[in-house]
Each structure stands twice: as structure tokens, then as C-alpha cells.
PDB file of N, CA and C in Angstrom:
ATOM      1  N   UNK A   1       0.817  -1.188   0.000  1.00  0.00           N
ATOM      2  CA  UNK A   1       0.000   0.000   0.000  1.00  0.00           C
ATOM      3  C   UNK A   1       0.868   1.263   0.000  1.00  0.00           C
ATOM      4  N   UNK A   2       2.023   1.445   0.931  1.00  0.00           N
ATOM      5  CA  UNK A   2       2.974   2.560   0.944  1.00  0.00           C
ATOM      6  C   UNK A   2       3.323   2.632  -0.483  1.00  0.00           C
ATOM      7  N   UNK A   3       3.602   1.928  -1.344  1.00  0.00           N
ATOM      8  CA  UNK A   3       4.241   2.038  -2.439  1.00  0.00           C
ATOM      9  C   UNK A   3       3.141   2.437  -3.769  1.00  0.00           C
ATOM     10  N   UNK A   4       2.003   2.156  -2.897  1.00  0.00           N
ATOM     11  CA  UNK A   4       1.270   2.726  -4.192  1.00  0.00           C
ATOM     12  C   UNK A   4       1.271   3.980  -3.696  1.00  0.00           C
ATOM     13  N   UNK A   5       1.022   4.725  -2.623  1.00  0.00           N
ATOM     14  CA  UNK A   5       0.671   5.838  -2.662  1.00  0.00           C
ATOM     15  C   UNK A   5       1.776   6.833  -2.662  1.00  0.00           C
ATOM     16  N   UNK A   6       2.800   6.256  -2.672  1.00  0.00           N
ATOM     17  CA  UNK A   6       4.364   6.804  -3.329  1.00  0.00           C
ATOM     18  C   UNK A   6       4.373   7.024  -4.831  1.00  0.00           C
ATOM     19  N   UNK A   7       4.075   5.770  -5.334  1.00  0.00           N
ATOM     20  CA  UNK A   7       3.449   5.710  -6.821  1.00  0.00           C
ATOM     21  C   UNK A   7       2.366   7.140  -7.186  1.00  0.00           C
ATOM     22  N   UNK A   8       1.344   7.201  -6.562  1.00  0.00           N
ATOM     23  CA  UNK A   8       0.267   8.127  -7.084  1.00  0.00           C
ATOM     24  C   UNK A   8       1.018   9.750  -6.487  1.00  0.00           C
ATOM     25  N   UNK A   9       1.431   9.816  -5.859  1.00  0.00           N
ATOM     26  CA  UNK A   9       2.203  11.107  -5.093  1.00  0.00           C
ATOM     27  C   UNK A   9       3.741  11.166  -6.326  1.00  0.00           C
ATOM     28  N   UNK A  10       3.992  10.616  -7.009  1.00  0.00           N
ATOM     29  CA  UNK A  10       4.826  10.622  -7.509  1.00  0.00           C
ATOM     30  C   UNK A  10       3.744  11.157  -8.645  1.00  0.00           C
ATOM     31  N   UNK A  11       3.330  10.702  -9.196  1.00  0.00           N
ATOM     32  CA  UNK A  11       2.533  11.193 -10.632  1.00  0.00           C
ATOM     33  C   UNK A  11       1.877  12.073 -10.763  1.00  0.00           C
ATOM     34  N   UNK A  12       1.403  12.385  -9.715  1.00  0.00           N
ATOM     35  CA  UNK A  12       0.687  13.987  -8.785  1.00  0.00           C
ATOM     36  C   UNK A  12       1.819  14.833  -9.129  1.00  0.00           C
ATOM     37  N   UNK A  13       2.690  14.556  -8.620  1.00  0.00           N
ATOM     38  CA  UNK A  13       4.044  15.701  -8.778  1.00  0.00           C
ATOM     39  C   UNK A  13       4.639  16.093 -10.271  1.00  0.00           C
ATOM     40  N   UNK A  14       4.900  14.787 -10.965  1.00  0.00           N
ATOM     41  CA  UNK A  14       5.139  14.657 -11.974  1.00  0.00           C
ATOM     42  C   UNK A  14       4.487  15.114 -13.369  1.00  0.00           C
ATOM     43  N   UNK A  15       3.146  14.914 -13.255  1.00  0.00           N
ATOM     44  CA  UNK A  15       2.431  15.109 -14.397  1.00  0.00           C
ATOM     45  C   UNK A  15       0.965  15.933 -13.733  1.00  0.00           C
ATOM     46  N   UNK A  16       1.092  16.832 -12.875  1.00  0.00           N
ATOM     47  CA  UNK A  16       0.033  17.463 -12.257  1.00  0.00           C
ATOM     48  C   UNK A  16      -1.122  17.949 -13.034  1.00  0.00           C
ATOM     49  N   UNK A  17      -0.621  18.302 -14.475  1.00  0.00           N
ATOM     50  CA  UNK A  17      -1.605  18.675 -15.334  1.00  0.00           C
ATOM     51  C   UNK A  17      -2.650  17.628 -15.646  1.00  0.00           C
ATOM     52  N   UNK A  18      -2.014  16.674 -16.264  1.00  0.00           N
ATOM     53  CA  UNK A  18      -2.972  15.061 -16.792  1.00  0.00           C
ATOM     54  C   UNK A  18      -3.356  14.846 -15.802  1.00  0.00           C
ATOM     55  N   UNK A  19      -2.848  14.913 -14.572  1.00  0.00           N
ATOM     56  CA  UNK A  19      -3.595  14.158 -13.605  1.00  0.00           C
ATOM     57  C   UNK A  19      -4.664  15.158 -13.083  1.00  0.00           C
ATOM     58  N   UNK A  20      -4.774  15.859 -12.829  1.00  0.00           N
ATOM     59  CA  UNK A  20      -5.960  16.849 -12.587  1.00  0.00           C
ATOM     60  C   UNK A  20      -6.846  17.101 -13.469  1.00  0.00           C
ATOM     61  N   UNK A  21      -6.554  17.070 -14.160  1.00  0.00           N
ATOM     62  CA  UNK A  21      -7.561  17.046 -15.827  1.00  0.00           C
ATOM     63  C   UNK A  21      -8.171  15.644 -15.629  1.00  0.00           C
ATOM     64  N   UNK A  22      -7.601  14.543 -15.678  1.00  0.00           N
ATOM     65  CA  UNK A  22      -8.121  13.418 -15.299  1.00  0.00           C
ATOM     66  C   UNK A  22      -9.342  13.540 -14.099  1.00  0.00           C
ATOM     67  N   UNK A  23      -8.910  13.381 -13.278  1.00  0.00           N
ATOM     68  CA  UNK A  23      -9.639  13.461 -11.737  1.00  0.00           C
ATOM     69  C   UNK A  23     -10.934  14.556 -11.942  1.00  0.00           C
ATOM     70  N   UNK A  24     -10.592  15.953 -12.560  1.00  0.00           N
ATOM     71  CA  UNK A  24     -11.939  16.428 -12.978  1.00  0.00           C
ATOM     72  C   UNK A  24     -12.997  16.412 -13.926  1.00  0.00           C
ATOM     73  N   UNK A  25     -12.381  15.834 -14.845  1.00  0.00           N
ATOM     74  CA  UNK A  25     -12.951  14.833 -15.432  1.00  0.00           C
ATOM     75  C   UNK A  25     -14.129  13.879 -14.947  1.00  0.00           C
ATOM     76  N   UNK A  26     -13.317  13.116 -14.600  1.00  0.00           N
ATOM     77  CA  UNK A  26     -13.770  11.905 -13.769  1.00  0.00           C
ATOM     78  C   UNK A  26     -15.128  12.422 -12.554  1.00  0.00           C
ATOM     79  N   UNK A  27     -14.456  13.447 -11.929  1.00  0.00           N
ATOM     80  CA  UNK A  27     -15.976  13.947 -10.871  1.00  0.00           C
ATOM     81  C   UNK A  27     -17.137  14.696 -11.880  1.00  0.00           C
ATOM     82  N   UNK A  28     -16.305  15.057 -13.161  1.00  0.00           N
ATOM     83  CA  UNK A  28     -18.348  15.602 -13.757  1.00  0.00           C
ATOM     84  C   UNK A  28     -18.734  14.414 -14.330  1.00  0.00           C
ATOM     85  N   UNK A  29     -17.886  13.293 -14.961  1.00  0.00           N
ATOM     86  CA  UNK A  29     -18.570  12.519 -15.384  1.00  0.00           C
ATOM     87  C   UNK A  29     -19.499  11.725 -14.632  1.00  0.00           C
ATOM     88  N   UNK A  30     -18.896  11.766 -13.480  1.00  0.00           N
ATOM     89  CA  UNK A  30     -19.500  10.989 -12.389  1.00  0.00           C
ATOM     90  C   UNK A  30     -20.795  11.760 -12.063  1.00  0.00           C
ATOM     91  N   UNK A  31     -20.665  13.014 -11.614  1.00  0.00           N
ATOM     92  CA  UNK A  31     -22.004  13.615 -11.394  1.00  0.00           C
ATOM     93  C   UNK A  31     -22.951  13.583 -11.912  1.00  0.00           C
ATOM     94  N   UNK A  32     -22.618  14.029 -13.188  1.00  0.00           N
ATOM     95  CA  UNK A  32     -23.913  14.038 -14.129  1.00  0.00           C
ATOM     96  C   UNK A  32     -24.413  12.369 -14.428  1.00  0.00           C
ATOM     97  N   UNK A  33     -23.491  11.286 -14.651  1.00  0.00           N
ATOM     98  CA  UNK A  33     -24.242   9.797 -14.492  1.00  0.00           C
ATOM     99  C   UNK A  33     -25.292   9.445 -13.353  1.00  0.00           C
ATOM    100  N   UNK A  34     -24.345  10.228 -11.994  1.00  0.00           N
ATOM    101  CA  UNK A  34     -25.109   9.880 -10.656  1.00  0.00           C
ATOM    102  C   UNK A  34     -26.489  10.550 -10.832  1.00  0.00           C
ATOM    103  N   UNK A  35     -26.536  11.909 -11.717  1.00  0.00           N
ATOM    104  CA  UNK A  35     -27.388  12.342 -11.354  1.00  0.00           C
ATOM    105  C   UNK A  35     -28.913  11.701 -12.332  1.00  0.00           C
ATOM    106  N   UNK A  36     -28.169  11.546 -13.601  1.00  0.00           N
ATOM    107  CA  UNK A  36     -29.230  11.052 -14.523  1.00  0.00           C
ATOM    108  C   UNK A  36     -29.425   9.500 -14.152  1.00  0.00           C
ATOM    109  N   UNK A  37     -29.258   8.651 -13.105  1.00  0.00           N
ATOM    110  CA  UNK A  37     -29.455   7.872 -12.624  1.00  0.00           C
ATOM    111  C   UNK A  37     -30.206   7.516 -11.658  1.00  0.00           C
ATOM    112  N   UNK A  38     -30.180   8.557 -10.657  1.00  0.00           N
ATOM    113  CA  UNK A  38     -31.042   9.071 -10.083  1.00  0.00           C
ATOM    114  C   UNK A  38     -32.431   9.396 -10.619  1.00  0.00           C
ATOM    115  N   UNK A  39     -32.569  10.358 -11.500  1.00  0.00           N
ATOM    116  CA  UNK A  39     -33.747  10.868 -11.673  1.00  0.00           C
ATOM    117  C   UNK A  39     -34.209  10.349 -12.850  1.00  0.00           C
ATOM    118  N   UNK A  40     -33.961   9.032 -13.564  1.00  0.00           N
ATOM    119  CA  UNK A  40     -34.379   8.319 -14.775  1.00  0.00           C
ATOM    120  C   UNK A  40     -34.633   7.309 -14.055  1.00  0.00           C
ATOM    121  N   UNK A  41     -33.886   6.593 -13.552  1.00  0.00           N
ATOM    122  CA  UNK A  41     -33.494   4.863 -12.743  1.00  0.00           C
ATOM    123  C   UNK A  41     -34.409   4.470 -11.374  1.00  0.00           C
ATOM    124  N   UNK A  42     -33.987   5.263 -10.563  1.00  0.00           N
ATOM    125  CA  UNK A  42     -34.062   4.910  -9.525  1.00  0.00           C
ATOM    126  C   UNK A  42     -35.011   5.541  -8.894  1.00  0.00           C
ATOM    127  N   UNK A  43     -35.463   7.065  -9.173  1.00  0.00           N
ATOM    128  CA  UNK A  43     -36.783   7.565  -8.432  1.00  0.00           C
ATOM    129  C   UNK A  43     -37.601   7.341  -8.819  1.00  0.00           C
ATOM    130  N   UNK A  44     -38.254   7.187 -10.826  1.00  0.00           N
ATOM    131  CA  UNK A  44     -39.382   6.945 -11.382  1.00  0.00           C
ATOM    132  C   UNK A  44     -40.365   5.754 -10.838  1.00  0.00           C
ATOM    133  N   UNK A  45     -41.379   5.316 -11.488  1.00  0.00           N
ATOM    134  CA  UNK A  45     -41.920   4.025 -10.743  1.00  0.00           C
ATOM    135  C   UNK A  45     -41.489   3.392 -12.532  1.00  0.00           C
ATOM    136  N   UNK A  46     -41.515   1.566 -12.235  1.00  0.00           N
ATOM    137  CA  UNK A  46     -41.067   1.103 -13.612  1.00  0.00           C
ATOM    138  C   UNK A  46     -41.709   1.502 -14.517  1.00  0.00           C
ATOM    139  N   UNK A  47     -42.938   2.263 -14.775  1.00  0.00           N
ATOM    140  CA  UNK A  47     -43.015   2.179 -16.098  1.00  0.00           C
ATOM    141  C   UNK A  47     -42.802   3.179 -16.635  1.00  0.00           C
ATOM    142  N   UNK A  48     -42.190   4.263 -15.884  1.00  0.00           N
ATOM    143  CA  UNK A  48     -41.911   5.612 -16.095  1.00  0.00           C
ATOM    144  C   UNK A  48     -40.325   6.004 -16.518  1.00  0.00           C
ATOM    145  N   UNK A  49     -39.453   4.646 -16.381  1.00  0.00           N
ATOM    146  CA  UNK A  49     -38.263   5.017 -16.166  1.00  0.00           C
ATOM    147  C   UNK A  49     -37.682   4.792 -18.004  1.00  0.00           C
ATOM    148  N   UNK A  50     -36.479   5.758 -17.749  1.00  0.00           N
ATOM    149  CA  UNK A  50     -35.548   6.603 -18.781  1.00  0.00           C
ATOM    150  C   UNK A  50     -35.047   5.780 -19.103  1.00  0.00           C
ATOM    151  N   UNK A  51     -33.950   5.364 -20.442  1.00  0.00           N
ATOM    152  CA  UNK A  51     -32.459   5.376 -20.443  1.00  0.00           C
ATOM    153  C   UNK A  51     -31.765   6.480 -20.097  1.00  0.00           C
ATOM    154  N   UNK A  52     -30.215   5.949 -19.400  1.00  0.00           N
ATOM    155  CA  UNK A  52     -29.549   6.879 -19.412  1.00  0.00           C
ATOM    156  C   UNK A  52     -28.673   7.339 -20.979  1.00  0.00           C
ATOM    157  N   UNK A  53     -28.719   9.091 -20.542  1.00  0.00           N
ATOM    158  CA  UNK A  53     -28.256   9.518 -21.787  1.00  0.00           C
ATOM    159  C   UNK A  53     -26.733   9.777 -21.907  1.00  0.00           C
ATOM    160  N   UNK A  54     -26.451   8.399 -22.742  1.00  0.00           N
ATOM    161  CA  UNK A  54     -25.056   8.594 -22.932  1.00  0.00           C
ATOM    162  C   UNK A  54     -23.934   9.853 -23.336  1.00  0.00           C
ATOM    163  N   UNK A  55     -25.008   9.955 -24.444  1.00  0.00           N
ATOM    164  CA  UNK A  55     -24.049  10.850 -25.366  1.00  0.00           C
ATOM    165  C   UNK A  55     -24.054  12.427 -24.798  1.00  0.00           C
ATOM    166  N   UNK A  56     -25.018  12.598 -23.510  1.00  0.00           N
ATOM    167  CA  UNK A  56     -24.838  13.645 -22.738  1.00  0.00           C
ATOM    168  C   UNK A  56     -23.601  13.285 -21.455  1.00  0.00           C
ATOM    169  N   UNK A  57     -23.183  12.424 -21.312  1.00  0.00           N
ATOM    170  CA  UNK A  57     -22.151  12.019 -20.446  1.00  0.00           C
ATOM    171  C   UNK A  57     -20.803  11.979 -21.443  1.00  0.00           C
ATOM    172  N   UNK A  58     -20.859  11.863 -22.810  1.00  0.00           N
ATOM    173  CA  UNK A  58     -19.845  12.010 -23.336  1.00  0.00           C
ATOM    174  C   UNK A  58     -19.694  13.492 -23.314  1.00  0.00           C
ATOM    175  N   UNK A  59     -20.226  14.163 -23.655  1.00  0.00           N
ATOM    176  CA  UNK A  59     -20.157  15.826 -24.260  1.00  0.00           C
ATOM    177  C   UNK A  59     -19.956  16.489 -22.474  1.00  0.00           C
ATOM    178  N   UNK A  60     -19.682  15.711 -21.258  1.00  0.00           N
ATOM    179  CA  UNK A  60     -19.711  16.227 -20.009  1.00  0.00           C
ATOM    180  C   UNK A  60     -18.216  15.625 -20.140  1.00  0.00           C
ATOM    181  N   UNK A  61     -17.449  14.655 -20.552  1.00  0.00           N
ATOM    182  CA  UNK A  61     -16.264  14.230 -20.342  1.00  0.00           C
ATOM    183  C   UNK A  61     -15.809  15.080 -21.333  1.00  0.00           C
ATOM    184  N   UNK A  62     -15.486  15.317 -22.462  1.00  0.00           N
ATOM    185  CA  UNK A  62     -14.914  16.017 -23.258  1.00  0.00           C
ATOM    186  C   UNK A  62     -15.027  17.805 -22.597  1.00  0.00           C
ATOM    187  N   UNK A  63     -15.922  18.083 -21.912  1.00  0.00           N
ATOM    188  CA  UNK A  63     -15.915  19.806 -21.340  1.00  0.00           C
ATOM    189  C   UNK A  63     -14.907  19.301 -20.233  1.00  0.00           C
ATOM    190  N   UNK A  64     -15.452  18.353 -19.926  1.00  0.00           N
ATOM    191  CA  UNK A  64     -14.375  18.183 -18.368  1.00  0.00           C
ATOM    192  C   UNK A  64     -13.340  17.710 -18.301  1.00  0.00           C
ATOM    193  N   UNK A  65     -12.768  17.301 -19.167  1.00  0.00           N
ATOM    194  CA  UNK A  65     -11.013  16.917 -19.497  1.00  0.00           C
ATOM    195  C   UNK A  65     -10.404  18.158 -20.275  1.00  0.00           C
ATOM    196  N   UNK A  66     -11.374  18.383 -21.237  1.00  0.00           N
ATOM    197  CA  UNK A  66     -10.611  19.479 -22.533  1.00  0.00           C
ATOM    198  C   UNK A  66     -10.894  20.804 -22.480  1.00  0.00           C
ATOM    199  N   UNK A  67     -12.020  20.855 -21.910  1.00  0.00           N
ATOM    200  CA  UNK A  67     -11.975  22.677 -21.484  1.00  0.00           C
ATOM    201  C   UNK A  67     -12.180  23.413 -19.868  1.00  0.00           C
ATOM    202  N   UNK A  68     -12.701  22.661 -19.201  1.00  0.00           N
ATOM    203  CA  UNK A  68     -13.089  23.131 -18.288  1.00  0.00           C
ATOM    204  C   UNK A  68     -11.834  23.123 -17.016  1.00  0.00           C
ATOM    205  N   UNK A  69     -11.491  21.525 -16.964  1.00  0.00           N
ATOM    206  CA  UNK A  69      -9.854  21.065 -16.260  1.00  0.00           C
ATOM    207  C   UNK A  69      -8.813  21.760 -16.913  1.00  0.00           C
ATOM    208  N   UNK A  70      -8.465  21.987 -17.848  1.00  0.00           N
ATOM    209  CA  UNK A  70      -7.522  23.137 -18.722  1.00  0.00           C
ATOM    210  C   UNK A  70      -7.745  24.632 -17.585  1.00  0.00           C
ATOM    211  N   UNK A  71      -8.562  25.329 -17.923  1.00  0.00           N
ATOM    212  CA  UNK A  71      -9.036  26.093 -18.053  1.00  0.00           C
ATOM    213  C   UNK A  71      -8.693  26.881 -16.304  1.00  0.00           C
ATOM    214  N   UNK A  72      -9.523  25.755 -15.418  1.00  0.00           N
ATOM    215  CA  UNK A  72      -9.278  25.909 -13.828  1.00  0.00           C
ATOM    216  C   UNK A  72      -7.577  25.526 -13.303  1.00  0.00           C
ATOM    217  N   UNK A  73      -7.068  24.656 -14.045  1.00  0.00           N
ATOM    218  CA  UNK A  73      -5.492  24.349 -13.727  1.00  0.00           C
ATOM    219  C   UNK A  73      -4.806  25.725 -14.317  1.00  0.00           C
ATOM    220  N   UNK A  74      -5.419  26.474 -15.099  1.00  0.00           N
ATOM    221  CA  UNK A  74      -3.883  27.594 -15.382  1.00  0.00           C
ATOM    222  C   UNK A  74      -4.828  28.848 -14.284  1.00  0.00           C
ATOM    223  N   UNK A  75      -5.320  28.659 -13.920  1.00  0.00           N
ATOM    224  CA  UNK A  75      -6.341  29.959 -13.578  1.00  0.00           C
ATOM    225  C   UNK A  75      -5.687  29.343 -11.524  1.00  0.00           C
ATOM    226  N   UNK A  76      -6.080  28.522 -11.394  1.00  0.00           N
ATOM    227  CA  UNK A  76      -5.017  28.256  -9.863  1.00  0.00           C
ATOM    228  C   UNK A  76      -3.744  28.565  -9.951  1.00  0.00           C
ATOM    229  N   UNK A  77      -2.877  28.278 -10.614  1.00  0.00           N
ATOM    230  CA  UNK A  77      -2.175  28.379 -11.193  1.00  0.00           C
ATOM    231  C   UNK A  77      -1.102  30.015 -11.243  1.00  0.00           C
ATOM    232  N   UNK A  78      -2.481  30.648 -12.134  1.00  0.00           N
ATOM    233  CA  UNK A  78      -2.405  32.379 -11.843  1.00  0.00           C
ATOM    234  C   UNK A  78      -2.578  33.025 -10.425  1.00  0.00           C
ATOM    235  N   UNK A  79      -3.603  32.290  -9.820  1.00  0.00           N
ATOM    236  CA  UNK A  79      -3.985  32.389  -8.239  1.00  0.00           C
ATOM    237  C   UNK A  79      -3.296  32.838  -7.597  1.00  0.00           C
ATOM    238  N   UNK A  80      -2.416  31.309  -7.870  1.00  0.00           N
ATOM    239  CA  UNK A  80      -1.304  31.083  -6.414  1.00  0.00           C
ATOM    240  C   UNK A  80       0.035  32.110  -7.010  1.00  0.00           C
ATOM    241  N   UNK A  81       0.259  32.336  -8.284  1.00  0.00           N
ATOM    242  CA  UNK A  81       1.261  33.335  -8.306  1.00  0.00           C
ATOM    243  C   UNK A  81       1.113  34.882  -7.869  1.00  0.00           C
ATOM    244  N   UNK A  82      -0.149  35.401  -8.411  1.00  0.00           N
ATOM    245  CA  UNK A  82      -0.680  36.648  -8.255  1.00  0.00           C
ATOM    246  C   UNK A  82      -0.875  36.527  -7.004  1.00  0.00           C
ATOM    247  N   UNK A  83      -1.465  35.972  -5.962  1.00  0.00           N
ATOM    248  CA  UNK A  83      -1.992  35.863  -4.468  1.00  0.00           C
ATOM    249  C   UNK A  83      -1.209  34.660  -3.806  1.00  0.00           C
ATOM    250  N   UNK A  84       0.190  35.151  -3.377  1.00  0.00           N
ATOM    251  CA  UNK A  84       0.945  33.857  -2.605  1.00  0.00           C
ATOM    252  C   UNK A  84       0.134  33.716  -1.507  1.00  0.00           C
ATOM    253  N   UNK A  85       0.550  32.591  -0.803  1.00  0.00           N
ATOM    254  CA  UNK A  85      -0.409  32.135   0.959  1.00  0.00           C
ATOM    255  C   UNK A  85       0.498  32.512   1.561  1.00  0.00           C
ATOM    256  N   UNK A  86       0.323  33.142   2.464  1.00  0.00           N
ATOM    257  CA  UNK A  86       0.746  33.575   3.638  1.00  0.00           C
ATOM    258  C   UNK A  86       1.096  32.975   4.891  1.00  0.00           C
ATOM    259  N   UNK A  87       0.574  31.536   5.112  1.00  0.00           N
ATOM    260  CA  UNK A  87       0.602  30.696   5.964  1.00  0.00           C
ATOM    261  C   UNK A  87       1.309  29.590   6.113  1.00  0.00           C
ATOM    262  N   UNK A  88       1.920  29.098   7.312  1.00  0.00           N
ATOM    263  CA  UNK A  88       3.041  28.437   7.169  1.00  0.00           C
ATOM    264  C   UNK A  88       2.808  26.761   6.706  1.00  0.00           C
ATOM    265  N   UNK A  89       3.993  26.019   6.014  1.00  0.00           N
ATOM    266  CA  UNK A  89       3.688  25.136   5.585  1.00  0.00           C
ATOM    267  C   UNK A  89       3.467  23.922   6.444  1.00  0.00           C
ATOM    268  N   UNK A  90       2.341  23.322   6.502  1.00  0.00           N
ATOM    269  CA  UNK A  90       2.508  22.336   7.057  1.00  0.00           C
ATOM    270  C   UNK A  90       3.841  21.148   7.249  1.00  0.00           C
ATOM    271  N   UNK A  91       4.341  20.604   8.341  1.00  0.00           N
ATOM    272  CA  UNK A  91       5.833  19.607   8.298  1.00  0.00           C
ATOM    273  C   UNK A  91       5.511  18.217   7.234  1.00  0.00           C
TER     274      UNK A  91
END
């Protein structure tokens, strides 16, 4: 287990961009599934219920890897240069 999370702390460091782009990604895709799952699947009564809409979960991964994760990584980015923290670093 130590070694994976040496592993993932290593790739965090390493490739911070892909990997954050990834990971936000990953939470809208997730949201918007959870959510159209929710309110198609699981609340309707059966004869009322949806498919889920894929190709709206694709067009949520493509904003959320390619424009949106872009977009918030250079803008923190600007943040933390324009507005340093002031507070001491944790050991």
C-alpha cells in the first residue's frame, strides 16, 4: 500500500496537469451519471423510467477533461502566483 501511494504522489508531482484534468474529469462525469441515474433509474416508478443519456455524459467528459480542467489548472495556477499564501507550511 505505501508504495502505491508513493506511486500516485509521484505522478501527482510529476504530471500534475494530466492528472488533474483526469480526476476532474472523472468527478463531472461521475455527477452528471449519478445524477441522470437518479432521476431516470431509480426515483421513477417502472413504467416511467428513462435510459440513461449517454451521449450527454460524453459531451460532459470532453468539457471536463478538454476545457473546463484546462481552463481551472492555469487559472489556480495564476492564483497562487498573483496571491501567494501567507501561511506556514505544514511539516
Amino acid at each position: 500500500m505505501s508504495r502505491l501511494v508513493s506511486g500516485v504522489r509521484t505522478l501527482f508531482r510529476r504530471y500534475p496537469f494530466v492528472t488533474n484534468s483526469a480526476i476532474y474529469g472523472s468527478l463531472y462525469v461521475g455527477a452528471e451519471y449519478s445524477q441522470q441515474f437518479v432521476s431516470k433509474r431509480w426515483l421513477p416508478s417502472p413504467a416511467e423510467r428513462e435510459d440513461i443519456d449517454y451521449a450527454t455524459i460524453g459531451r460532459y467528459a470532453v468539457m471536463g477533461t478538454a476545457a473546463y480542467a484546462p481552463t481551472l489548472y492555469f487559472w489556480y495556477k495564476w492564483l497562487d502566483r498573483t496571491f501567494p499564501g501567507t501561511t506556514k507550511a505544514c511539516p
